[in-house]
N, C-alpha and C. Protein backbone atom coordinates (compact mmCIF):
# COMPACT_ATOMS: atom_id res chain seq x y z
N UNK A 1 -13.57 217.12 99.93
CA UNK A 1 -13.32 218.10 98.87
C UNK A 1 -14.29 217.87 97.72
N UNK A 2 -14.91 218.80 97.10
CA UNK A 2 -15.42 218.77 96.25
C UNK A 2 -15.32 218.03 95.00
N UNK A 3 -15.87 217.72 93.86
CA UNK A 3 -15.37 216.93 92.74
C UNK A 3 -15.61 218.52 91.81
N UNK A 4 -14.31 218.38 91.20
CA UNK A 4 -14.24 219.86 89.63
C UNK A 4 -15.02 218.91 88.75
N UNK A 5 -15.35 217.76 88.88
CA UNK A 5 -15.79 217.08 87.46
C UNK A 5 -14.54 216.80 86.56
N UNK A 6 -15.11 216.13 85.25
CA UNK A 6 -13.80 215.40 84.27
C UNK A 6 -13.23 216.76 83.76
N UNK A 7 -11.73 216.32 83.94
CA UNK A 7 -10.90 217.74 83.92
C UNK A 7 -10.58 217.91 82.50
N UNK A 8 -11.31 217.08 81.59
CA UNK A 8 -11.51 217.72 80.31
C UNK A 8 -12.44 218.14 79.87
N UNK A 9 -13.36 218.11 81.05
CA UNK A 9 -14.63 219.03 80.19
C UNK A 9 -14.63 220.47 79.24
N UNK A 10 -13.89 221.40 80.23
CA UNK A 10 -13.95 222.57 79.72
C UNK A 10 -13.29 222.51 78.22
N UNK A 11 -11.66 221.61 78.02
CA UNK A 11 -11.12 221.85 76.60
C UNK A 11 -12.38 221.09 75.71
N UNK A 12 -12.94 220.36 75.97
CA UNK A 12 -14.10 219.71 75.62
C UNK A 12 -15.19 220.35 74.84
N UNK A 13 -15.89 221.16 76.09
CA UNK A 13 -17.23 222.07 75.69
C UNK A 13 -16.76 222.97 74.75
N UNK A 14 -15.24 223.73 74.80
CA UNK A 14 -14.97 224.83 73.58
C UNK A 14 -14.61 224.68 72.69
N UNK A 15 -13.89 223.50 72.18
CA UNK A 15 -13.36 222.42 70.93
C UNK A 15 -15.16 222.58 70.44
N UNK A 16 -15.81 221.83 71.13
CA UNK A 16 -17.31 221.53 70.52
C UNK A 16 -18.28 222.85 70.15
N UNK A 17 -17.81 223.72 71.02
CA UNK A 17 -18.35 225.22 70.91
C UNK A 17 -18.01 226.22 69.39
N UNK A 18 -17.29 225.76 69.26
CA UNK A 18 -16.13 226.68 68.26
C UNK A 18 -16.40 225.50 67.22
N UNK A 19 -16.63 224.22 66.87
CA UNK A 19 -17.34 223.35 65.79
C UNK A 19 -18.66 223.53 65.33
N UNK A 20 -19.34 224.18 66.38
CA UNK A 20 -20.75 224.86 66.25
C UNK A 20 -21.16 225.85 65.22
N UNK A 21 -20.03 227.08 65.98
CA UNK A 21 -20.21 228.19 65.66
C UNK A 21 -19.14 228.12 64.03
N UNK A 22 -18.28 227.36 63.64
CA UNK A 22 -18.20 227.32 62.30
C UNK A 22 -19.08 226.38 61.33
N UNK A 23 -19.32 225.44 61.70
CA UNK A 23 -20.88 225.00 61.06
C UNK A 23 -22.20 225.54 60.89
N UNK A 24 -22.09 226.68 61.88
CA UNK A 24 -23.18 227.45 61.59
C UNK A 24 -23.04 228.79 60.57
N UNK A 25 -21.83 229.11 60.25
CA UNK A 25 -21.78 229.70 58.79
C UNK A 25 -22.41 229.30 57.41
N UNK A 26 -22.57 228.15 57.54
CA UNK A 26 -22.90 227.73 56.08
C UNK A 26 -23.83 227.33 56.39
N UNK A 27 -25.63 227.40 55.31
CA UNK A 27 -26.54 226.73 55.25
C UNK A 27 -26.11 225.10 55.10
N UNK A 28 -25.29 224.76 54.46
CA UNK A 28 -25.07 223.35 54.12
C UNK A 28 -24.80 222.84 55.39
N UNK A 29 -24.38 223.12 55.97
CA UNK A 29 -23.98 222.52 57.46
C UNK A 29 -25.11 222.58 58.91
N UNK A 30 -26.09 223.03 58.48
CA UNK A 30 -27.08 223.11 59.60
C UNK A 30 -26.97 221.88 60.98
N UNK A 31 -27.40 220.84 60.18
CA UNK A 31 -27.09 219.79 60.94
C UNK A 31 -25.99 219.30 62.14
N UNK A 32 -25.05 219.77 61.19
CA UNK A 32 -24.14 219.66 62.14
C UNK A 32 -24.20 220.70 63.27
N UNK A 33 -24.23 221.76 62.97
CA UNK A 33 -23.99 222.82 63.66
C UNK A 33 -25.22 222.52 64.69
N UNK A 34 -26.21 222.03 64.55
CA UNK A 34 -27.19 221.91 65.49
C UNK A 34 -26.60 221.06 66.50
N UNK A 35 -26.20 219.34 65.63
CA UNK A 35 -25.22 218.38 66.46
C UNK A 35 -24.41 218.63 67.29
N UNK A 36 -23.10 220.12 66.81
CA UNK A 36 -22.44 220.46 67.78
C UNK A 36 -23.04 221.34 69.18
N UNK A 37 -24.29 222.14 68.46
CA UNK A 37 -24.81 222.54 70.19
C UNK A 37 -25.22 221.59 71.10
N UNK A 38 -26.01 220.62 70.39
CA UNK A 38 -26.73 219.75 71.34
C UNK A 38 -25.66 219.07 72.28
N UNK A 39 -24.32 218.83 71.37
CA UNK A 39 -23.38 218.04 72.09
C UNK A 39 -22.43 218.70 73.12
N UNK A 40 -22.29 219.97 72.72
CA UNK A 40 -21.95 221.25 74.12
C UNK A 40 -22.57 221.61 75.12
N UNK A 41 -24.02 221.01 74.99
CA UNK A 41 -25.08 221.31 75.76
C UNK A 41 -25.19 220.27 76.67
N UNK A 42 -24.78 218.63 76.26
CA UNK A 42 -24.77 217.99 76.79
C UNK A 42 -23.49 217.61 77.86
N UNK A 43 -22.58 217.48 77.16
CA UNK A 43 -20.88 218.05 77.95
C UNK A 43 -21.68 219.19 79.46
N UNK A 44 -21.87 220.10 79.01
CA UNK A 44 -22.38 220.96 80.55
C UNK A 44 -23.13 220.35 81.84
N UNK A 45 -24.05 219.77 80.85
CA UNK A 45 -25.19 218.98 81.72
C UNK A 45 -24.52 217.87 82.61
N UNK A 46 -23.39 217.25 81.84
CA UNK A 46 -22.53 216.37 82.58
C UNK A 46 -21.55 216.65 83.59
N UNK A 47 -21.28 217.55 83.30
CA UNK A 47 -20.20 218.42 84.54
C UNK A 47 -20.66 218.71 85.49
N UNK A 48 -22.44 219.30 85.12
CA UNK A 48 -22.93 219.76 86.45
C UNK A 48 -23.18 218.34 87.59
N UNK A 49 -23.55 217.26 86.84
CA UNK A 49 -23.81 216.13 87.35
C UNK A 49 -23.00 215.50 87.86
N UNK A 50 -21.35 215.59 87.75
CA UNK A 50 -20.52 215.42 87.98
C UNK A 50 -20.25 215.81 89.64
N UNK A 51 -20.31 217.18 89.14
CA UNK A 51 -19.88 217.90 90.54
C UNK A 51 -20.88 218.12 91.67
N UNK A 52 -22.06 217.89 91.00
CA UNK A 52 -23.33 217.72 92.20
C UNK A 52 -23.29 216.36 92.82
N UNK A 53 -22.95 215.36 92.00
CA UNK A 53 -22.72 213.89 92.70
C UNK A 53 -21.43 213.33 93.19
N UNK A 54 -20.14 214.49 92.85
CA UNK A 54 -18.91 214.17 93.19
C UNK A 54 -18.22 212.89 92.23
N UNK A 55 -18.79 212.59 91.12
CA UNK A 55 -18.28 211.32 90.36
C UNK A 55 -18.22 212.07 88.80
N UNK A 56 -17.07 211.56 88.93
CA UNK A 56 -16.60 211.83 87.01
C UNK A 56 -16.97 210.70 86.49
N UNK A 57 -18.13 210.37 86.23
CA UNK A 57 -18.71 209.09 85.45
C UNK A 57 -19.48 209.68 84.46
N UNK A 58 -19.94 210.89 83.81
CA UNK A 58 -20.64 211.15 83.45
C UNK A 58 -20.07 211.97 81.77
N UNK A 59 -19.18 213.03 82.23
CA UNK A 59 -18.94 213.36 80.56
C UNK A 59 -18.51 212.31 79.51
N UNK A 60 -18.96 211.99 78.80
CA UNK A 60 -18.52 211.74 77.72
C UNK A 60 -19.67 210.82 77.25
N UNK A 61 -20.70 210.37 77.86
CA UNK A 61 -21.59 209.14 77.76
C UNK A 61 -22.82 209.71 76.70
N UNK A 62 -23.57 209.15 76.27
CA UNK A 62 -24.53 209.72 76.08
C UNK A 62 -26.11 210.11 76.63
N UNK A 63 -26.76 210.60 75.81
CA UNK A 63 -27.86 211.07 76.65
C UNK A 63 -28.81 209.82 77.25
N UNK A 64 -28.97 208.75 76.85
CA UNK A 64 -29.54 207.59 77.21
C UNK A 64 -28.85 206.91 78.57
N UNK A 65 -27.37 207.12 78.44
CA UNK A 65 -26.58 206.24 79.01
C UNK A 65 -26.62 207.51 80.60
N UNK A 66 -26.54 208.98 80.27
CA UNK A 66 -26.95 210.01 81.36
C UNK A 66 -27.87 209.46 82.21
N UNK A 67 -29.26 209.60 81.77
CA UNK A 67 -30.46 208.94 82.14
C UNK A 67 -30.58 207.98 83.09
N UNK A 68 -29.74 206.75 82.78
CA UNK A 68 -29.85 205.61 83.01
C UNK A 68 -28.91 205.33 84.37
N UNK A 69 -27.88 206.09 84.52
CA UNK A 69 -26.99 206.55 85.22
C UNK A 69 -27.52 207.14 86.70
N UNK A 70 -29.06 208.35 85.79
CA UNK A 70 -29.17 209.29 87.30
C UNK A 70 -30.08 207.88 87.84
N UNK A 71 -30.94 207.49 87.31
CA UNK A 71 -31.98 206.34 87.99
C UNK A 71 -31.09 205.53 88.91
N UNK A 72 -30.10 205.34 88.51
CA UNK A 72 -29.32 204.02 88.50
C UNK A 72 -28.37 204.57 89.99
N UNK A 73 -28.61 205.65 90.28
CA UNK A 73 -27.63 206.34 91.62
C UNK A 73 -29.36 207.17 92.45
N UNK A 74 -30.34 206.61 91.68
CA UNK A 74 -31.38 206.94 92.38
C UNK A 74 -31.70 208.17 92.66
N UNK A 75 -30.80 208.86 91.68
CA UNK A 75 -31.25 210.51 91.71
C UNK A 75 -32.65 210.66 90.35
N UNK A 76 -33.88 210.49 90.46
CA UNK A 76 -34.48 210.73 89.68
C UNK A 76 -35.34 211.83 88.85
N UNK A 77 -34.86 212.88 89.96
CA UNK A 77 -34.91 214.21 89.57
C UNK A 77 -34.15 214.44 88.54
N UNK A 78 -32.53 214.49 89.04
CA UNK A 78 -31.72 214.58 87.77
C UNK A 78 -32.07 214.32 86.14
N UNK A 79 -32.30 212.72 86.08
CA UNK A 79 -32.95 212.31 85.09
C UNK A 79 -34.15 212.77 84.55
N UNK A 80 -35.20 212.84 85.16
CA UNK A 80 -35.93 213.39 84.43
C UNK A 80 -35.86 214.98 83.86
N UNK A 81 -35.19 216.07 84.46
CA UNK A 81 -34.48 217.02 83.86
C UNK A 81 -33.77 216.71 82.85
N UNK A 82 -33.06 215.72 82.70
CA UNK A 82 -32.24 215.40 81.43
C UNK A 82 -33.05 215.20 80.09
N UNK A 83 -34.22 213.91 80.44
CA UNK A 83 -34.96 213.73 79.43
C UNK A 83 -36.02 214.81 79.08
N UNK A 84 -36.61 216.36 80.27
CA UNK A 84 -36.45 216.93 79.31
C UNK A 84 -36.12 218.19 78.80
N UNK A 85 -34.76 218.20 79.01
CA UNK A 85 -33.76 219.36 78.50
C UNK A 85 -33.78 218.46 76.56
N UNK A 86 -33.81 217.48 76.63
CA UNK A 86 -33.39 216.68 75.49
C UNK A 86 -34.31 216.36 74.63
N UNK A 87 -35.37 216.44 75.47
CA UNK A 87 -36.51 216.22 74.68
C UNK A 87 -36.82 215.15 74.13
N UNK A 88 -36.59 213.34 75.42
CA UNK A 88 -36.42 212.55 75.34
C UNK A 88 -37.59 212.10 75.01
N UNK A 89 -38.52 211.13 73.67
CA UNK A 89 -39.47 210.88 74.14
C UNK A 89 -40.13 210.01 74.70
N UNK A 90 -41.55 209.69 75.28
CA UNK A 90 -42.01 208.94 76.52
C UNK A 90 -41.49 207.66 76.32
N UNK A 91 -42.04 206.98 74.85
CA UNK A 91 -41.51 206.05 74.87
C UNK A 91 -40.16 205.29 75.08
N UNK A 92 -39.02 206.42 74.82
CA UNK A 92 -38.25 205.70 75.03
C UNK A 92 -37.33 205.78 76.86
N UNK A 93 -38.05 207.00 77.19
CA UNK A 93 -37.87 207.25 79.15
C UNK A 93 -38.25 205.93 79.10
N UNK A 94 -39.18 205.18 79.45
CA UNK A 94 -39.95 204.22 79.69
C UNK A 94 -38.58 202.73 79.55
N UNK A 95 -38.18 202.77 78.43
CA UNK A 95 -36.98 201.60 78.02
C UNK A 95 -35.97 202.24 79.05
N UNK A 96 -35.31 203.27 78.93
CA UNK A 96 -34.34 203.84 79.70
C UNK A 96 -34.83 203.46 81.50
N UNK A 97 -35.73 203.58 81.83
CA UNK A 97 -36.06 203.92 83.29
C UNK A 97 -36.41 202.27 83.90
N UNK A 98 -37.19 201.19 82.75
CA UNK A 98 -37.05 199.93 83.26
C UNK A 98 -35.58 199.12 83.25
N UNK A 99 -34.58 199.49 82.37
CA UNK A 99 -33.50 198.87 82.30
C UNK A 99 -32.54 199.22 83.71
N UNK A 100 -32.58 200.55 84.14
CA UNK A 100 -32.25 201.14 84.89
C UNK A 100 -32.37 200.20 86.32
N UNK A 101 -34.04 200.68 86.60
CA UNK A 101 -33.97 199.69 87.64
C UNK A 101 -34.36 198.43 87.88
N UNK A 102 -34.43 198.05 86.62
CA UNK A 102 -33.86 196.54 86.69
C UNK A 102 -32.37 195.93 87.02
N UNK A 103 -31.65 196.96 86.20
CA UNK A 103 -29.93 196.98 86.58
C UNK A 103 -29.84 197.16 88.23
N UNK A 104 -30.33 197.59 88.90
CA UNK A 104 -30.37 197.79 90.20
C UNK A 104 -30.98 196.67 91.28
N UNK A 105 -31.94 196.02 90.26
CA UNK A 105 -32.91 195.10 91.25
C UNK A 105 -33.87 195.74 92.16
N UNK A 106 -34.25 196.80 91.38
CA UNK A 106 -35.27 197.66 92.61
C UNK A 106 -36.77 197.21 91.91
N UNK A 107 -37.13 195.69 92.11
CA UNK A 107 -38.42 195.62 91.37
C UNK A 107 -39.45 196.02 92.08
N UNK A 108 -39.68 196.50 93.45
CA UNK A 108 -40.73 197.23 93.81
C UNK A 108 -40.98 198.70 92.95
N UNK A 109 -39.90 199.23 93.07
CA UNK A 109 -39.84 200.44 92.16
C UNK A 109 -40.64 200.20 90.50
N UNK A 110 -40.17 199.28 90.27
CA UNK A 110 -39.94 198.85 88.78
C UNK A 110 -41.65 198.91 88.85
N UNK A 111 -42.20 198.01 89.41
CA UNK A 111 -43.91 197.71 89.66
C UNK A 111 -44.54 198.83 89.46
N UNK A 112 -44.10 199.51 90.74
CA UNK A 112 -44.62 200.99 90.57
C UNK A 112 -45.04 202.03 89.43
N UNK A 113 -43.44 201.87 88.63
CA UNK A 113 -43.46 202.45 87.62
C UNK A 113 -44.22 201.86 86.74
N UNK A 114 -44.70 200.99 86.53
CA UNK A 114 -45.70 200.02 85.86
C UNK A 114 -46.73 200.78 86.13
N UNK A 115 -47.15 200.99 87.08
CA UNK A 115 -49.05 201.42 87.41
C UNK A 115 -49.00 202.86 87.56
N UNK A 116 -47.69 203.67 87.36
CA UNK A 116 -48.07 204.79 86.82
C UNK A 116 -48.94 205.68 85.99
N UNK A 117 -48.71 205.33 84.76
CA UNK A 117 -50.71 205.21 84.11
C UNK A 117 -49.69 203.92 82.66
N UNK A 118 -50.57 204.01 82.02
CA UNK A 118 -50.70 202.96 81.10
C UNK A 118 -49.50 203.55 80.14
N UNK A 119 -48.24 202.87 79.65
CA UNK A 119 -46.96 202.85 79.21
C UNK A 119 -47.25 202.92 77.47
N UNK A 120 -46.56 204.31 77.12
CA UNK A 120 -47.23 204.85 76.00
C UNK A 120 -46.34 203.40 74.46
N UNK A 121 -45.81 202.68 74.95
CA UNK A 121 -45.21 201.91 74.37
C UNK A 121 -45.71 200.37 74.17
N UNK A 122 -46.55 200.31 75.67
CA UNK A 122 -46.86 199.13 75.93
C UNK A 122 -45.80 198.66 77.18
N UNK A 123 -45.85 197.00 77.41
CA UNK A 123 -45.08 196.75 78.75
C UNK A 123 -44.10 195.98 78.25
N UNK A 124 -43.58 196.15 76.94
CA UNK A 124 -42.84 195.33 76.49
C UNK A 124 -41.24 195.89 77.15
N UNK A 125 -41.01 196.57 77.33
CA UNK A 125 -39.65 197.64 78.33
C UNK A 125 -39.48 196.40 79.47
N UNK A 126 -40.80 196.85 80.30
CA UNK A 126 -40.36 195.83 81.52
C UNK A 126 -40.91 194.33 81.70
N UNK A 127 -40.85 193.83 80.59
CA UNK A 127 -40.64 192.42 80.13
C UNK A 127 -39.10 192.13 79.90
N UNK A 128 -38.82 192.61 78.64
CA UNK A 128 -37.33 192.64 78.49
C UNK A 128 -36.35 193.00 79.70
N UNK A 129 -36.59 194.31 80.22
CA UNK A 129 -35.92 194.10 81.48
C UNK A 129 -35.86 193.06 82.59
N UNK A 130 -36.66 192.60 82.67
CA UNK A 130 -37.36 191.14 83.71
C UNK A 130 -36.14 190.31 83.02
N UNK A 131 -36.32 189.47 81.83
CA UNK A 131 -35.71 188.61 81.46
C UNK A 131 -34.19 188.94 81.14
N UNK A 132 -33.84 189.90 80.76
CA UNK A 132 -32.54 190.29 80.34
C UNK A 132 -31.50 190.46 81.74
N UNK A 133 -32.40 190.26 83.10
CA UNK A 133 -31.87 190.40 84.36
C UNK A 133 -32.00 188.95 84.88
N UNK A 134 -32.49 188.08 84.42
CA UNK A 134 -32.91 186.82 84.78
C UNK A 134 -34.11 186.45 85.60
N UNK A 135 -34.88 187.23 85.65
CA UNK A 135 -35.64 187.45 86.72
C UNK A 135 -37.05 186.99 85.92
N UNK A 136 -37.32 185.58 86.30
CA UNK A 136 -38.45 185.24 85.99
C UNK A 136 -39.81 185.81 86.64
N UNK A 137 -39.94 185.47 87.20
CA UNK A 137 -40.99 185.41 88.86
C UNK A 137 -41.45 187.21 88.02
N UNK A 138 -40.15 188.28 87.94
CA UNK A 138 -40.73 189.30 87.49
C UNK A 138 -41.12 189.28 86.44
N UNK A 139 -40.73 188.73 85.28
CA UNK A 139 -41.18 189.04 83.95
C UNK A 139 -42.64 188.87 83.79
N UNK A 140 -43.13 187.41 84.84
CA UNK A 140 -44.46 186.92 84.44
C UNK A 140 -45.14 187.75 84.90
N UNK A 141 -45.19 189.02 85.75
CA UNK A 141 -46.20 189.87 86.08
C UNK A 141 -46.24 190.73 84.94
N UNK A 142 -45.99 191.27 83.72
CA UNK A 142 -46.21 192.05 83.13
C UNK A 142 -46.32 191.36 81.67
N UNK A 143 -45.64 189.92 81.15
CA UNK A 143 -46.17 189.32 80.32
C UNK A 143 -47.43 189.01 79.56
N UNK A 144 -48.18 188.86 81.17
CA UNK A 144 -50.04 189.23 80.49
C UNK A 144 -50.85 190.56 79.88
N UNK A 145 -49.51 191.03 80.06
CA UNK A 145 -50.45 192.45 79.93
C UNK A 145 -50.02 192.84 78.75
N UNK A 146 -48.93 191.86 78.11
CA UNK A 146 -48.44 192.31 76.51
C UNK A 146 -49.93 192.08 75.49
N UNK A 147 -50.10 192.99 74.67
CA UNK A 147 -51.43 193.13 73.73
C UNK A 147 -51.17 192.48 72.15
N UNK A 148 -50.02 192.26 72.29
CA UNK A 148 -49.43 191.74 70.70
C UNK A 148 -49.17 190.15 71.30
N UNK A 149 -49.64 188.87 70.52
CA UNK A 149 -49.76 187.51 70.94
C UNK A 149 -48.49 187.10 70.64
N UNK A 150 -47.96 187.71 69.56
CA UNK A 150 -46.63 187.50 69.01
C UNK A 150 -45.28 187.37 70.11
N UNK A 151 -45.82 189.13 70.77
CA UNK A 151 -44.61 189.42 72.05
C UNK A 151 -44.69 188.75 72.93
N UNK A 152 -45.78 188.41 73.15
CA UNK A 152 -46.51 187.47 74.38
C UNK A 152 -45.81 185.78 74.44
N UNK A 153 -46.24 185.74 72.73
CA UNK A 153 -45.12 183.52 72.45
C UNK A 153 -43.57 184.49 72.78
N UNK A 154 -43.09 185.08 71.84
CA UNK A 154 -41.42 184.73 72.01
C UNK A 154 -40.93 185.32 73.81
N UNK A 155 -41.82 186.32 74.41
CA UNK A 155 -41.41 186.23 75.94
C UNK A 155 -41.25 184.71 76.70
N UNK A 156 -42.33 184.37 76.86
CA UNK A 156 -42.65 183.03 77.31
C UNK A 156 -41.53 182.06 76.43
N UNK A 157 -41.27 182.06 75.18
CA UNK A 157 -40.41 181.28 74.70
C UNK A 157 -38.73 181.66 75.21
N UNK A 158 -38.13 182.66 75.82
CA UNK A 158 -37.58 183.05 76.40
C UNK A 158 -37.53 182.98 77.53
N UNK A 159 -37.89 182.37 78.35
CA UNK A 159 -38.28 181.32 79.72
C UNK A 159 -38.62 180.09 79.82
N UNK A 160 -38.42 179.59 78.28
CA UNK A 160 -38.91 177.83 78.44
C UNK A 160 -40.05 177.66 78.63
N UNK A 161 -40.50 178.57 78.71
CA UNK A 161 -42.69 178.64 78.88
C UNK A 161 -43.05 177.83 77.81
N UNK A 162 -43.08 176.97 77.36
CA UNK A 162 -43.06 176.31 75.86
C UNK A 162 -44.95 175.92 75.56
N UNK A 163 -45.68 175.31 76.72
CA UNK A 163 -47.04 175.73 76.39
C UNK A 163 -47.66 177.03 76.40
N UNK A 164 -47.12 177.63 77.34
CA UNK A 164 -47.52 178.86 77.18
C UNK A 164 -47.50 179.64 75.95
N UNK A 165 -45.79 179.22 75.36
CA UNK A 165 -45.67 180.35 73.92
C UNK A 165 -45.82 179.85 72.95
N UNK A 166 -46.57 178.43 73.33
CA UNK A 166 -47.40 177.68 71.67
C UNK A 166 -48.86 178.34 71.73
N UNK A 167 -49.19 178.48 72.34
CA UNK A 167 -50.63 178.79 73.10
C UNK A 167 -50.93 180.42 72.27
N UNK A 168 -49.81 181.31 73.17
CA UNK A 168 -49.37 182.82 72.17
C UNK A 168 -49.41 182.45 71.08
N UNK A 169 -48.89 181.80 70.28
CA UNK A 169 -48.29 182.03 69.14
C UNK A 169 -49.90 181.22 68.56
N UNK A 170 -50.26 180.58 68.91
CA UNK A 170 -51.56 180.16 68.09
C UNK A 170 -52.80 181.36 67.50
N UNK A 171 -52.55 182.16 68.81
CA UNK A 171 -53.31 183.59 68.40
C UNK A 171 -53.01 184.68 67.74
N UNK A 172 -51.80 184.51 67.21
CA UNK A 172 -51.12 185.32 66.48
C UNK A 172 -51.09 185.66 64.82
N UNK A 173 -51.38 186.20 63.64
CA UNK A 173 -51.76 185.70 62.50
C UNK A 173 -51.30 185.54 61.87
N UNK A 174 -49.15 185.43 62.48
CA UNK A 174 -48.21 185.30 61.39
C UNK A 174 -47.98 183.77 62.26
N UNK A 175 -48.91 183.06 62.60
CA UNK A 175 -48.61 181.55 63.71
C UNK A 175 -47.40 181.19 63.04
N UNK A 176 -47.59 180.22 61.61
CA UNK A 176 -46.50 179.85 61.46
C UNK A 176 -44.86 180.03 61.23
N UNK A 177 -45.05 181.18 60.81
CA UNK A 177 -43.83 181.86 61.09
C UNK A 177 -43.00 182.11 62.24
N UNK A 178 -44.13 182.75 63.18
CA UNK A 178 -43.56 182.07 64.59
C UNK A 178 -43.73 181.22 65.32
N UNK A 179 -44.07 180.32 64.58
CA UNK A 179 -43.55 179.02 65.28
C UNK A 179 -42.42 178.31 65.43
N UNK A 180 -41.89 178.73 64.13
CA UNK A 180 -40.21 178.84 63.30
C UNK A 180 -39.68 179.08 64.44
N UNK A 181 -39.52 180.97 64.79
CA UNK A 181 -38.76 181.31 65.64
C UNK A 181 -39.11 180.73 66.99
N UNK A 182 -40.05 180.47 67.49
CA UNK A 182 -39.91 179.72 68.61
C UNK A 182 -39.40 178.49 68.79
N UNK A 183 -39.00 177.33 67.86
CA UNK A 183 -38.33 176.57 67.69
C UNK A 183 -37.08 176.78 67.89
N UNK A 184 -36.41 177.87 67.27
CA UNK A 184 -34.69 178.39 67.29
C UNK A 184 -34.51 178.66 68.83
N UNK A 185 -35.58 179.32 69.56
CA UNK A 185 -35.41 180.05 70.67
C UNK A 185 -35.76 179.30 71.87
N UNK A 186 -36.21 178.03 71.31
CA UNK A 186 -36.52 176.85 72.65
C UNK A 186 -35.54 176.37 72.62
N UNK A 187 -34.61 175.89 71.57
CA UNK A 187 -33.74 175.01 71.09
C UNK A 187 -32.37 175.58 72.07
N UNK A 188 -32.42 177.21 71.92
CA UNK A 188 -31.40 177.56 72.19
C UNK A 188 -31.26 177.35 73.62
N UNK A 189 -32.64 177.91 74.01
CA UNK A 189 -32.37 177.65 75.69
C UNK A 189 -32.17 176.60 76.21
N UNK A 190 -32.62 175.24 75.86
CA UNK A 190 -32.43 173.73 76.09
C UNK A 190 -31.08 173.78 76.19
N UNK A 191 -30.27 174.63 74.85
CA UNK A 191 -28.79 173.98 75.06
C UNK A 191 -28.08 174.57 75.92
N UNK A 192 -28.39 176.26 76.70
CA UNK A 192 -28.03 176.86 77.16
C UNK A 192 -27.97 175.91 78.72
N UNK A 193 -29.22 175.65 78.74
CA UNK A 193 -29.41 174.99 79.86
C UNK A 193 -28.64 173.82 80.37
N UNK A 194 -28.32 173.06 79.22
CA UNK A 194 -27.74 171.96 78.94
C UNK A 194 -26.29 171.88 79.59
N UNK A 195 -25.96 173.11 78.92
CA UNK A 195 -24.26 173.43 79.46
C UNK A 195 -24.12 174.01 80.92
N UNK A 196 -25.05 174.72 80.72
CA UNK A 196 -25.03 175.23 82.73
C UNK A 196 -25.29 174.51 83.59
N UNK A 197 -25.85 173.10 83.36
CA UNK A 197 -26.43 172.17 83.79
C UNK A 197 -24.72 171.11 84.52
N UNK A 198 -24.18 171.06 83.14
CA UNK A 198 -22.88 170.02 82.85
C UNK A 198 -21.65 171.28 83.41
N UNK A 199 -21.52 172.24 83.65
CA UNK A 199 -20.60 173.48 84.15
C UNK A 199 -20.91 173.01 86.02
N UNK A 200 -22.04 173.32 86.06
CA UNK A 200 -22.19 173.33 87.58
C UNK A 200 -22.11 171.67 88.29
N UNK A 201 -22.61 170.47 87.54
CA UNK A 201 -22.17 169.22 87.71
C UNK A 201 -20.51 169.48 87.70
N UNK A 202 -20.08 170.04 87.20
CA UNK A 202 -18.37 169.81 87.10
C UNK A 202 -17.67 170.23 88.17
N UNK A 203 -18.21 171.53 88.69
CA UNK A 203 -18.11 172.59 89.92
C UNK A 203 -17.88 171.86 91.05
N UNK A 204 -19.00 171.00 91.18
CA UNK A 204 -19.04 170.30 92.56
C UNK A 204 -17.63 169.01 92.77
N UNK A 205 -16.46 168.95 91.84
CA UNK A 205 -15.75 167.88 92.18
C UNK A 205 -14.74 168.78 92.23
């Protein structure tokens, strides 16, 4: 059987419809009244997604969290229609689309999307994604290619890379300053380590 989608969409879209269309009486209220289309507009977009994928996971989220969602069920058509009905821009598809499939573990994909052409943001997206997934081995392929020495020490300092992100940080022209923070951020991981270290010694009895 089909999915109707979240069975509050519809009281949903006309509550938000009818907030629109009285915000749009008054010049003072523009904003809003824009807020409420965009947000009726988005409610639709979710229903349709709903009922094309058979999952009520979708109304109520937002447009980032949409996005991240279609990648993330590997519909990437969807998504990119979303970002741009919305008028998402590159830079931030780019954060949305590495978190995505990083959340998935699809790092062939992830690569790919790397050598697409050159990332209007830089590769700092799928750095953070690398590490925020634990995934060393990935992070270090796109670490070199960070252009700021700064992003380059605290990545590496975020892996215990500790010559490496003295090394960064020497080329950098706020050095001592971050040297500071790389201190806090070695420190932390030592202790992090420390305890996962003494957790999993405990495990084994």
């Amino acid at each position: 059987m089909a999915s109707k989608g979240s069975p509050l969409h519809g009281p949903q879209v006309r509550l938000v419809e009818q907030a629109h269309r009285l915000f749009a009486e008054t010049k003072e209220h523009l904003f809003e009244s824009k807020s409420a289309e965009e947000h009726a507009k988005l409610l639709r977009v979710q229903h349709q997604l709903e009922v094309s994928t058979k999952q009520a996971i979708f109304v109520g989220s937002s447009v980032s969290d949409t996005i991240k969602t279609c990648i993330v069920m590997g519909n990437e058509r969807a998504a990119v229609k979303v970002k741009s009905e919305f008028k998402v821009p590159d830079k931030r598809w780019y954060w949305l689309k590495s978190c995505a499939l990083a959340t998935v573990g699809n790092w062939d994909a992830l690569e790919t999307f790397s050598r697409e052409k050159r990332p209007p943001g830089g590769y700092k997206p799928f750095v953070e994604a690398c590490i925020d997934a634990g995934q060393k081995t990935e992070a270090l392929k796109y670490i070199p290619k960070l252009t700021d020495p700064g992003e380059r020490s605290e990545a590496y300092a975020r892996l215990n890379m500790t010559e490496e992100a003295k090394k960064a940080a020497s080329e950098a022209n706020n050095g001592d300053e971050l040297f500071g923070r790389l201190k806090s951020t070695l420190a932390q991981n030592t202790l992090i380590d420390t305890l996962r270290d003494r957790l999993s010694f405990q495990g084994t009895y």
